[in-house]
Protein backbone atom coordinates (compact mmCIF):
# COMPACT_ATOMS: atom_id res chain seq x y z
CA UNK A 1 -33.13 57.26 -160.17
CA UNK A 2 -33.24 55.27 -156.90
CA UNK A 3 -34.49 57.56 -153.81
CA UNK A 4 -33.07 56.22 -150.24
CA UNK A 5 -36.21 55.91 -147.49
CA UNK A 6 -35.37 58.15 -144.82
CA UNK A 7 -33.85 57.16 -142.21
CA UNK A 8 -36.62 57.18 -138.78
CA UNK A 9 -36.29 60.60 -137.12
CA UNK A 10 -38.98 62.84 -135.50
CA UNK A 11 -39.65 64.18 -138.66
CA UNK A 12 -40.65 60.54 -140.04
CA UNK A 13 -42.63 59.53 -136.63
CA UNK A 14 -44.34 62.68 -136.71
CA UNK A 15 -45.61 62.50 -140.54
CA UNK A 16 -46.89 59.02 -139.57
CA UNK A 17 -48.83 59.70 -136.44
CA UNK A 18 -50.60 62.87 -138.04
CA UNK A 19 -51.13 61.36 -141.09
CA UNK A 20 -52.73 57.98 -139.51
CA UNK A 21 -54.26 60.34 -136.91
CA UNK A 22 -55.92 62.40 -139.48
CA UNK A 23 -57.77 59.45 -140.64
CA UNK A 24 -58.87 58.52 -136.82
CA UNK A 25 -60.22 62.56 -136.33
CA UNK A 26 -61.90 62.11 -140.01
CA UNK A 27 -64.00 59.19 -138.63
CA UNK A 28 -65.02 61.00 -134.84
CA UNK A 29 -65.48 63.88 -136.59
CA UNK A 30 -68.30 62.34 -138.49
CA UNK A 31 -69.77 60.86 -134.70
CA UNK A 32 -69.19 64.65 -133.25
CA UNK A 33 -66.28 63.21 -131.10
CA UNK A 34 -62.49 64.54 -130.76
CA UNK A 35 -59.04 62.29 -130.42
CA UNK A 36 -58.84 62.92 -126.97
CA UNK A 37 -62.17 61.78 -125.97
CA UNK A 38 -61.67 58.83 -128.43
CA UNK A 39 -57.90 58.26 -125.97
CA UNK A 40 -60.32 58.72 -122.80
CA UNK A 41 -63.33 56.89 -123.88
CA UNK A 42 -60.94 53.56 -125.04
CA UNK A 43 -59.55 53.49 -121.55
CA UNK A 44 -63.04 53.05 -120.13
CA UNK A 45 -64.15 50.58 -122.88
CA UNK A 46 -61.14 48.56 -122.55
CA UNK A 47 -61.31 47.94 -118.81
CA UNK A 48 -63.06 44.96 -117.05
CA UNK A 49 -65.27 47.57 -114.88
CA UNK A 50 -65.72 50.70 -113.92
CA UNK A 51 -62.52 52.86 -113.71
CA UNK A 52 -61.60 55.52 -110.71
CA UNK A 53 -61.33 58.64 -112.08
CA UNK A 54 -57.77 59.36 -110.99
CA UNK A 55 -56.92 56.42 -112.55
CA UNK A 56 -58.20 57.43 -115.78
CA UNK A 57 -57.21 60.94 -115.98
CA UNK A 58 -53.39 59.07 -115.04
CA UNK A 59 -53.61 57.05 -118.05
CA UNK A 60 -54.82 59.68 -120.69
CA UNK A 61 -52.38 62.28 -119.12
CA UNK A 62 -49.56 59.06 -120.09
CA UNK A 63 -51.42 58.91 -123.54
CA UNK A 64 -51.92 62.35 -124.60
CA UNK A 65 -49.27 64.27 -122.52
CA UNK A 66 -51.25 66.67 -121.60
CA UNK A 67 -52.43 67.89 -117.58
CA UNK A 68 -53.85 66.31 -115.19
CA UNK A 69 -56.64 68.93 -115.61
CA UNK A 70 -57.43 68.79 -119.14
CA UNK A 71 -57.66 64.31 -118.67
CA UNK A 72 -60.12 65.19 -116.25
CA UNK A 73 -61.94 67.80 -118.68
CA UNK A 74 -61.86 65.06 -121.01
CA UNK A 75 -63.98 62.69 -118.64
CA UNK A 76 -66.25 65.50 -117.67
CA UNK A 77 -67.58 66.27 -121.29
CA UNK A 78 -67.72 62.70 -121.63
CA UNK A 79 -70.10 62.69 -118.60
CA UNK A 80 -71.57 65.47 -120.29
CA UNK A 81 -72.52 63.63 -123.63
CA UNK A 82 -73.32 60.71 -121.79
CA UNK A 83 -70.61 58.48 -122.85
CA UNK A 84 -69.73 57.92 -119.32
CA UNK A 85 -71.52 58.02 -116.22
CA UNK A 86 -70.32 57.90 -112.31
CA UNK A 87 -70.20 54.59 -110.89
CA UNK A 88 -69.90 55.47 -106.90
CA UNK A 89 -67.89 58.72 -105.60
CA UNK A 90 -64.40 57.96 -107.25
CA UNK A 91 -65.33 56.01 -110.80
CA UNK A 92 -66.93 56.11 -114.06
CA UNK A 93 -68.24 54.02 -116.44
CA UNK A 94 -69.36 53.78 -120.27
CA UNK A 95 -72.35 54.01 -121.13
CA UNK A 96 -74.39 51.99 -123.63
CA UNK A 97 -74.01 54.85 -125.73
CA UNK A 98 -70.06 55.43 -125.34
CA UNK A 99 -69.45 51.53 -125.81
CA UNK A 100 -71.75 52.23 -129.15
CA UNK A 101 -69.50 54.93 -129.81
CA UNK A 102 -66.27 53.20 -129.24
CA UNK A 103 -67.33 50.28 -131.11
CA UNK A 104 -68.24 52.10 -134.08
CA UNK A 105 -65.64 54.28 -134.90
CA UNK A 106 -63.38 51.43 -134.15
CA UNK A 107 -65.19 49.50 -136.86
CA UNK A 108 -64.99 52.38 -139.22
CA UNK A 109 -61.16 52.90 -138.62
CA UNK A 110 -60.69 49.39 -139.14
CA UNK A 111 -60.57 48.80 -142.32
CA UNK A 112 -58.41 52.27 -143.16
CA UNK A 113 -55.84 50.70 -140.73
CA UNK A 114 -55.91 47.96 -142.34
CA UNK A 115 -55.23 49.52 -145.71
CA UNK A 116 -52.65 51.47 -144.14
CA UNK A 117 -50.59 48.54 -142.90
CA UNK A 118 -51.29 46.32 -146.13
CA UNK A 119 -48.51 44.39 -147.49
CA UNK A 120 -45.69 45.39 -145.00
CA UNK A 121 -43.71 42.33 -143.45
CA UNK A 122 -44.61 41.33 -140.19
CA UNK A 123 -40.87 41.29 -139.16
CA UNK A 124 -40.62 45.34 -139.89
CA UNK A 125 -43.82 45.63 -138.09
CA UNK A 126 -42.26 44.08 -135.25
CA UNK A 127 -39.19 45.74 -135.82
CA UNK A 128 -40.53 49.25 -136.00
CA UNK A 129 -42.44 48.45 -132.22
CA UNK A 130 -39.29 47.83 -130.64
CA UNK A 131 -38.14 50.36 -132.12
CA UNK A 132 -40.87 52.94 -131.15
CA UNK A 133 -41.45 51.51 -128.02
CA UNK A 134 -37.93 51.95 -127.18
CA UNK A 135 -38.12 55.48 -128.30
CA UNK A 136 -41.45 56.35 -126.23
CA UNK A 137 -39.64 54.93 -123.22
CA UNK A 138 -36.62 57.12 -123.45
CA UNK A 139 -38.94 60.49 -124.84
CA UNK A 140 -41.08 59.61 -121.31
CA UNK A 141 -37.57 59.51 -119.76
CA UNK A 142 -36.45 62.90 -120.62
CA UNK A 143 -40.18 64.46 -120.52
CA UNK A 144 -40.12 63.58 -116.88
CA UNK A 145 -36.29 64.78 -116.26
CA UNK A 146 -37.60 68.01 -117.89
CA UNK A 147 -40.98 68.39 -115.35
CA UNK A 148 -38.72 68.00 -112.56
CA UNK A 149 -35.93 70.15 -113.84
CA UNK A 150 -33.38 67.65 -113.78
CA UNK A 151 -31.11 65.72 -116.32
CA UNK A 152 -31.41 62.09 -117.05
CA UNK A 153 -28.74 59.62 -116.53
């Protein structure tokens, strides 16, 4: 007996992004961190300097779709633990400790991921990001349509 793969729907995207997320929370878990400190404190280890706070609580809001007020939350327990620290009135930046942080669970995540995505083609890979990225940029679309109380076009 021959089972078809389903065909992508939420249902499929959501079973994937718990499932690898699962793995993610596993590993902060075991550092006392959450996901969406793990979201914020990437932004701030990724960038070339320090980053203004509106800025960041912008791109985790984009991220996580969640308020303004929770991203900024976020930043403050970071502050908290020490993982970031002000740089000037408007900014933060990471710490020694968050950049330890950040590059430690990313080096304990790394090889799971890489287990994860073992053996599939690089052509569905790509395939499956246009495809996703397509479907983020529409479900932004109509997230936004639905904050302002208006239908898309």
């Amino acid at each position: 007996m021959t089972t078809t793969p389903p065909r992508l729907d939420p249902r499929v995207i959501a079973l994937a992004h718990y499932a690898s997320r699962a793995l993610l929370e596993r590993v902060l878990a075991r550092h006392g961190a959450t996901f969406q400190q793990s979201v914020t404190l990437r932004v701030a280890a990724v960038a070339d300097g320090p980053v203004g706070r509106d800025e960041l609580a912008g791109q985790v809001t984009g991220s996580l779709k969640c308020t303004p007020e929770e991203a900024r939350s976020v930043v403050e327990e970071l502050e908290g633990a020490g993982l970031l620290a002000p740089e000037g009135p408007s900014a933060v930046r990471i710490t020694d400790a968050g950049r330890d942080l950040f590059t430690t669970t990313s080096a304990e995540t790394a090889p799971l991921s890489a287990r994860v995505y073992a053996g599939l083609p690089e052509e569905d890979l790509a395939a499956a990001g246009r495809v996703l990225t397509l479907i983020t940029e529409r479900a932004n679309r109509e997230l936004a349509a639905l904050t302002r109380g208006t239908a898309p076009r």
